[in-house]
Protein backbone atom coordinates (compact mmCIF):
# COMPACT_ATOMS: atom_id res chain seq x y z
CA UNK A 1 68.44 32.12 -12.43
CA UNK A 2 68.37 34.11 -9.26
CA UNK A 3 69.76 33.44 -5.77
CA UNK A 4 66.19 32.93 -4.42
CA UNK A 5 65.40 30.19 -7.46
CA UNK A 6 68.90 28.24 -7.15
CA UNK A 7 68.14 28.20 -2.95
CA UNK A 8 64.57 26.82 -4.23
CA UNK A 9 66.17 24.44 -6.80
CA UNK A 10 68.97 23.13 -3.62
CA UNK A 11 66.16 23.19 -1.50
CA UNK A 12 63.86 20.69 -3.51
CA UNK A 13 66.65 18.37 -4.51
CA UNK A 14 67.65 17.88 -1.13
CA UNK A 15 66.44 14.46 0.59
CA UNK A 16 64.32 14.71 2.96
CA UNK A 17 65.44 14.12 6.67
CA UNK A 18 64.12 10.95 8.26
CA UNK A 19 62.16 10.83 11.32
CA UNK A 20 64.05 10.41 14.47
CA UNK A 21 63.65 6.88 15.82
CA UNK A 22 61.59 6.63 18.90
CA UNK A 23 63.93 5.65 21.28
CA UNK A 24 61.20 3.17 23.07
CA UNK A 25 61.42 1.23 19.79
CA UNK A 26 63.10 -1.74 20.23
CA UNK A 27 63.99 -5.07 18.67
CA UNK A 28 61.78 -7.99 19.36
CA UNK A 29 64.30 -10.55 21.51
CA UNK A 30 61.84 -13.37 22.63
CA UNK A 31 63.12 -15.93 19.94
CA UNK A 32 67.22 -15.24 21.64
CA UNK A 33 68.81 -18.06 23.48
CA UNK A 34 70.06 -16.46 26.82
CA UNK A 35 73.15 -17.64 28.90
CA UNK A 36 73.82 -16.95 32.82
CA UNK A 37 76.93 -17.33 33.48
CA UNK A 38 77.34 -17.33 37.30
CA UNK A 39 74.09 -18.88 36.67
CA UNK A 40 74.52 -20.61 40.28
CA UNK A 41 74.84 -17.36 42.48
CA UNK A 42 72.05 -15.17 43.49
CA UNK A 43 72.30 -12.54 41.14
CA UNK A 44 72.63 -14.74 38.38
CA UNK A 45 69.88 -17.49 39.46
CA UNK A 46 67.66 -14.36 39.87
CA UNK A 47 68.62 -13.19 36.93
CA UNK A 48 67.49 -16.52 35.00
CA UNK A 49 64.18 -17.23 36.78
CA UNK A 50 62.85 -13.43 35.92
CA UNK A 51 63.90 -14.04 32.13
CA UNK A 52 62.40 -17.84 31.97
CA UNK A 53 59.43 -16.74 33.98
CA UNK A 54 58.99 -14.51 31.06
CA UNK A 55 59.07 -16.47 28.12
CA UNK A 56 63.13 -16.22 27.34
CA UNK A 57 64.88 -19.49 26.29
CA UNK A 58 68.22 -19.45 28.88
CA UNK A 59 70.73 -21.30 29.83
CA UNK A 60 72.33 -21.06 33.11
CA UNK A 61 75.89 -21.94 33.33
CA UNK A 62 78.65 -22.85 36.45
CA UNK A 63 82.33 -24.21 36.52
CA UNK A 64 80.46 -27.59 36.92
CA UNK A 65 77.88 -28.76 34.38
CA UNK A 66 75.91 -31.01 37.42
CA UNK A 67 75.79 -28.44 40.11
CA UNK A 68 74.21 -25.76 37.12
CA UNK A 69 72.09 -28.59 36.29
CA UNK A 70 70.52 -29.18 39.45
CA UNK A 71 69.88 -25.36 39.77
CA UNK A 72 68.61 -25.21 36.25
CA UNK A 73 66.09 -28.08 37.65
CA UNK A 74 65.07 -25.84 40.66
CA UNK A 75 63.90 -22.76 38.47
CA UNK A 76 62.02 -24.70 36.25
CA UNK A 77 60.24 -22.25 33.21
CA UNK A 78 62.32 -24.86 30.95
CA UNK A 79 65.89 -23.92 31.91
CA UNK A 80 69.16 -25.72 31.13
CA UNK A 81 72.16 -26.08 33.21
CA UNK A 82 75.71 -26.74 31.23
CA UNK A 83 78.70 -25.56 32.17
CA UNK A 84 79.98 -22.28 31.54
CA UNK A 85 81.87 -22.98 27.98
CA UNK A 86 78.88 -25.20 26.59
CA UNK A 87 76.72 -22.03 27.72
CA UNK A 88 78.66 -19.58 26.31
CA UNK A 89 78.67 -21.44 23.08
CA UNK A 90 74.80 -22.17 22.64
CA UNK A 91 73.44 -18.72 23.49
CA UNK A 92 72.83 -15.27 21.34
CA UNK A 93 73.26 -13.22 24.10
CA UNK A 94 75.65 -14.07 27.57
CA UNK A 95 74.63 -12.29 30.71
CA UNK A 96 78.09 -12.67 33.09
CA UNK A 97 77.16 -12.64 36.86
CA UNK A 98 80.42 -14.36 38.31
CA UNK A 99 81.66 -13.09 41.73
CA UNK A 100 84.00 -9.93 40.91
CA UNK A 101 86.94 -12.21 42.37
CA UNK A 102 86.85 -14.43 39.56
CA UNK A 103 85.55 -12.09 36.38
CA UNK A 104 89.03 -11.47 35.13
CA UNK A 105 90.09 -15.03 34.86
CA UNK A 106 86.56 -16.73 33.69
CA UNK A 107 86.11 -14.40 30.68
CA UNK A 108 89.65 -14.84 29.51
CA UNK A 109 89.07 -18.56 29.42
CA UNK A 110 86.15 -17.94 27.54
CA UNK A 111 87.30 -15.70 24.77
CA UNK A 112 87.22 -18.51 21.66
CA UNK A 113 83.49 -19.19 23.11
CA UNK A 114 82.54 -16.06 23.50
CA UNK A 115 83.56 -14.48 19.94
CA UNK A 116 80.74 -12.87 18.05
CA UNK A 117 78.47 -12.87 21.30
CA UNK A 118 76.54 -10.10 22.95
CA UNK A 119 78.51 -10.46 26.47
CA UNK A 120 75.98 -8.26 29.49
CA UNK A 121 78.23 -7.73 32.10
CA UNK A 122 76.36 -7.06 35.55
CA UNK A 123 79.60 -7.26 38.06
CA UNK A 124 79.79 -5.05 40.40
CA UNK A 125 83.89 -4.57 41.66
CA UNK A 126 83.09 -3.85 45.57
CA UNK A 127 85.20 -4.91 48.19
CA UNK A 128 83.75 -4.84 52.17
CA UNK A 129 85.23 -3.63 55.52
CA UNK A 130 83.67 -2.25 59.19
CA UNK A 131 82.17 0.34 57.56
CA UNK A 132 80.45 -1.37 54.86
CA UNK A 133 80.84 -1.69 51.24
CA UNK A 134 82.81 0.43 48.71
CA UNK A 135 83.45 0.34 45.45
CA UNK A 136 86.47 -0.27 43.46
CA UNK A 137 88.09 1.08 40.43
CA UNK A 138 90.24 -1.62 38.28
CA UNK A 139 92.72 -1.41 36.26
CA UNK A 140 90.60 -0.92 32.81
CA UNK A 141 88.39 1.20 34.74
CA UNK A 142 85.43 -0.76 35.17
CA UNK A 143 84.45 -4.51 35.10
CA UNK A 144 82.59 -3.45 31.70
CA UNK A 145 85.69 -2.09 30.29
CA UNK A 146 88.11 -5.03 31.61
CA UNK A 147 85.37 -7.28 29.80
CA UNK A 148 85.84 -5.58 26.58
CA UNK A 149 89.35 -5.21 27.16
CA UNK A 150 89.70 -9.72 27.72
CA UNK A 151 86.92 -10.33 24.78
CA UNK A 152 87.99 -7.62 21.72
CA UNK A 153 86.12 -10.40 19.38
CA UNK A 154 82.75 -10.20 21.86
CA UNK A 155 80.11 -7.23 21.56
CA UNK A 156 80.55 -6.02 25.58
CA UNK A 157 77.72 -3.90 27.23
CA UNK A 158 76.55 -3.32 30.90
CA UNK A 159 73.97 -3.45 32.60
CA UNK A 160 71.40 -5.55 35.55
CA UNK A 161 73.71 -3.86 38.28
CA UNK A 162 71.34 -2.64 40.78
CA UNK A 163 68.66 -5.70 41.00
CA UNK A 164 67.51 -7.33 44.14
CA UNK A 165 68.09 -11.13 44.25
CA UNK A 166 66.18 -11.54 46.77
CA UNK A 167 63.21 -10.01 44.70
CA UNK A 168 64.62 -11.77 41.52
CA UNK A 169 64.37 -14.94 43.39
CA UNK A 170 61.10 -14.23 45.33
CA UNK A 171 58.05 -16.41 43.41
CA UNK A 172 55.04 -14.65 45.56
CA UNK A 173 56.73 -11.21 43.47
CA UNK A 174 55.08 -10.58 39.82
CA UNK A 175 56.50 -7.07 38.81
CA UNK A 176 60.38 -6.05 39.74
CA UNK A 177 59.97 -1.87 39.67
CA UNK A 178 62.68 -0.96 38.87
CA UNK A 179 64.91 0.58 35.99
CA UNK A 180 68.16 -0.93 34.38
CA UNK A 181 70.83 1.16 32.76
CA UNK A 182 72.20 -0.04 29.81
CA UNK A 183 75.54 0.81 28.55
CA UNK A 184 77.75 -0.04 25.20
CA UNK A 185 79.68 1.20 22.12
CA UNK A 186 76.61 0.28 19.89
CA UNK A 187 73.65 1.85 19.68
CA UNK A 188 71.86 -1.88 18.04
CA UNK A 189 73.36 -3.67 21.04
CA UNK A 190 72.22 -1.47 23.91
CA UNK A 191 68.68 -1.81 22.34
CA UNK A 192 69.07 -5.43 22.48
CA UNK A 193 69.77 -5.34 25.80
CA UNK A 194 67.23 -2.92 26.73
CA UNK A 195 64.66 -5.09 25.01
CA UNK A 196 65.47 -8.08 27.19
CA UNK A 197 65.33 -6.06 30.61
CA UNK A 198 61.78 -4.96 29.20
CA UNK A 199 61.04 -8.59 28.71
CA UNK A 200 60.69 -8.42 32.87
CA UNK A 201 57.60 -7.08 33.92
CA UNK A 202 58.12 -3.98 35.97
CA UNK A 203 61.42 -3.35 34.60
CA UNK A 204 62.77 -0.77 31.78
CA UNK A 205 66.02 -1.17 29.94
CA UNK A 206 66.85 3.20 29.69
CA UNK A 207 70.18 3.92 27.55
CA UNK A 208 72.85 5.06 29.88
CA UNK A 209 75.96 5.77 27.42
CA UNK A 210 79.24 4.44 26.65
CA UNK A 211 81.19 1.74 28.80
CA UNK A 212 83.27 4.52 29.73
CA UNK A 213 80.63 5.68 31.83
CA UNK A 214 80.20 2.01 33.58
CA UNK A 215 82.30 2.71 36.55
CA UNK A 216 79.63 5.01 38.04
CA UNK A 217 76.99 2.66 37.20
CA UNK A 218 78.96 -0.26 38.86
CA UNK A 219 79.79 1.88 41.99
CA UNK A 220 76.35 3.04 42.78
CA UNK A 221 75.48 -0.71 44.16
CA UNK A 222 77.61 0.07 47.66
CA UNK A 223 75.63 3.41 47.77
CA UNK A 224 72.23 0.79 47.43
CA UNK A 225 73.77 -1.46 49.96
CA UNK A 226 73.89 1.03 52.39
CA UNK A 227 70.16 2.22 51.63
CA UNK A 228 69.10 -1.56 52.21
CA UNK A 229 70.84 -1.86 55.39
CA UNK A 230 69.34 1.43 56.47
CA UNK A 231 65.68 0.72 55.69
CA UNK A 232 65.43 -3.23 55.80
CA UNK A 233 64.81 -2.91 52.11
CA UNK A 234 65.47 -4.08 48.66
CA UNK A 235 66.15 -0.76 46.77
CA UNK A 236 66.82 -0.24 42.82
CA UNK A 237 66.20 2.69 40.79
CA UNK A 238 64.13 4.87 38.57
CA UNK A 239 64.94 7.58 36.34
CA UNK A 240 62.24 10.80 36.52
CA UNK A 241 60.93 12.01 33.53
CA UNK A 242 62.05 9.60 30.87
């Protein structure tokens, strides 16, 4: 047999490669029960009404079952209220929206409920002074990474950071244009997540890379701050050519 035949022979025996995956493919998530923690805040509430509006199953969740049940009653869209242990517990995926003040300690009392659960964390670690906001860096490096750092049983990603409430919250509004970064270890996961911010009309869930990369993403908000203040405006983002 020659070299050209036994390169022919390899050649034919080889398995063919498979397609790449079309990276706007992405899991169907509209049967997934989803829980707000923070549920009560803007963010969060905002957060809950968009995904309800839309057909998602959610749970919104507070230190206090009654005051998360009396906001649950104001979205309407079919939302529950519980508090934020019995939320964490009934839903597939847990979106965490708690003021950055009180991330650290909420999650770790969470950690039995939150085993096995796609955790979202949208906290953005700013602090305020004269000259307006600024971001800051913890300990872990981000609040994604302290998340996955106080919940190793939990499957952390990031993402939601650089909504509007207002605009989440606003009725009259029937598209939020905007883009949300998603970020996390695994590649299933991020989809997930992407999938739900798609759920949203207007919005895209675009793959932003590893948690290690959350800081940035986290830190941009006090740059949007300072746009909003600016121009009286509600700003988020959008990623050209993608």
């Amino acid at each position: 047999m020659t070299s050209t035949d036994s390169a022919q022979t390899a050649s034919e025996a080889a398995p063919a490669k498979a397609p790449a995956k079309d990276p706007w493919d992405l899991p169907d998530v509209s049967g997934l029960v989803v829980g707000v923690l923070g549920g009560t805040g803007p963010q969060g509430k905002g957060l809950a009404y968009r995904l309800a509006r839309a057909g998602q199953k959610v749970i919104i969740g507070s230190r206090a079952a009654d005051r998360a049940q009396a906001a649950a009653g104001e979205l309407g869209y079919g939302v529950e209220g519980a508090d934020n242990a019995e939320t964490a517990r009934r839903s597939d995926i847990v979106i965490v929206a708690v003021p950055w003040d009180g991330h650290g300690k909420t999650l770790e009392s969470l950690r039995e409920e939150l085993a096995g659960k796609l955790v979202v964390d949208c906290v953005n670690p700013l602090g305020f002074d004269k000259k307006g906001a600024y971001a800051l860096k913890p300990e872990e490096g981000s609040a994604a990474e302290q998340a996955a750092a106080l919940l190793p049983d939990s499957r952390v990603t990031a993402a939601f950071h650089h909504l509007s409430a207002v605009l989440l919250e606003d009725p009259e509004i029937e598209e939020i244009d905007t883009d949300v970064m998603v970020l996390g270890e695994v590649r299933a996961d991020v989809e997930i997540v992407q999938a739900l911010a798609n759920r949203i009309p207007g919005m895209r869930g675009i793959f932003a890379g590893r948690l290690r990369n959350a800081h940035q993403v986290e830190a941009l908000v006090a740059n949007l701050i300072s746009v909003n203040r600016r121009y009286k405006a509600h700003a988020g983002l959008r990623l050209t050519d993608v």
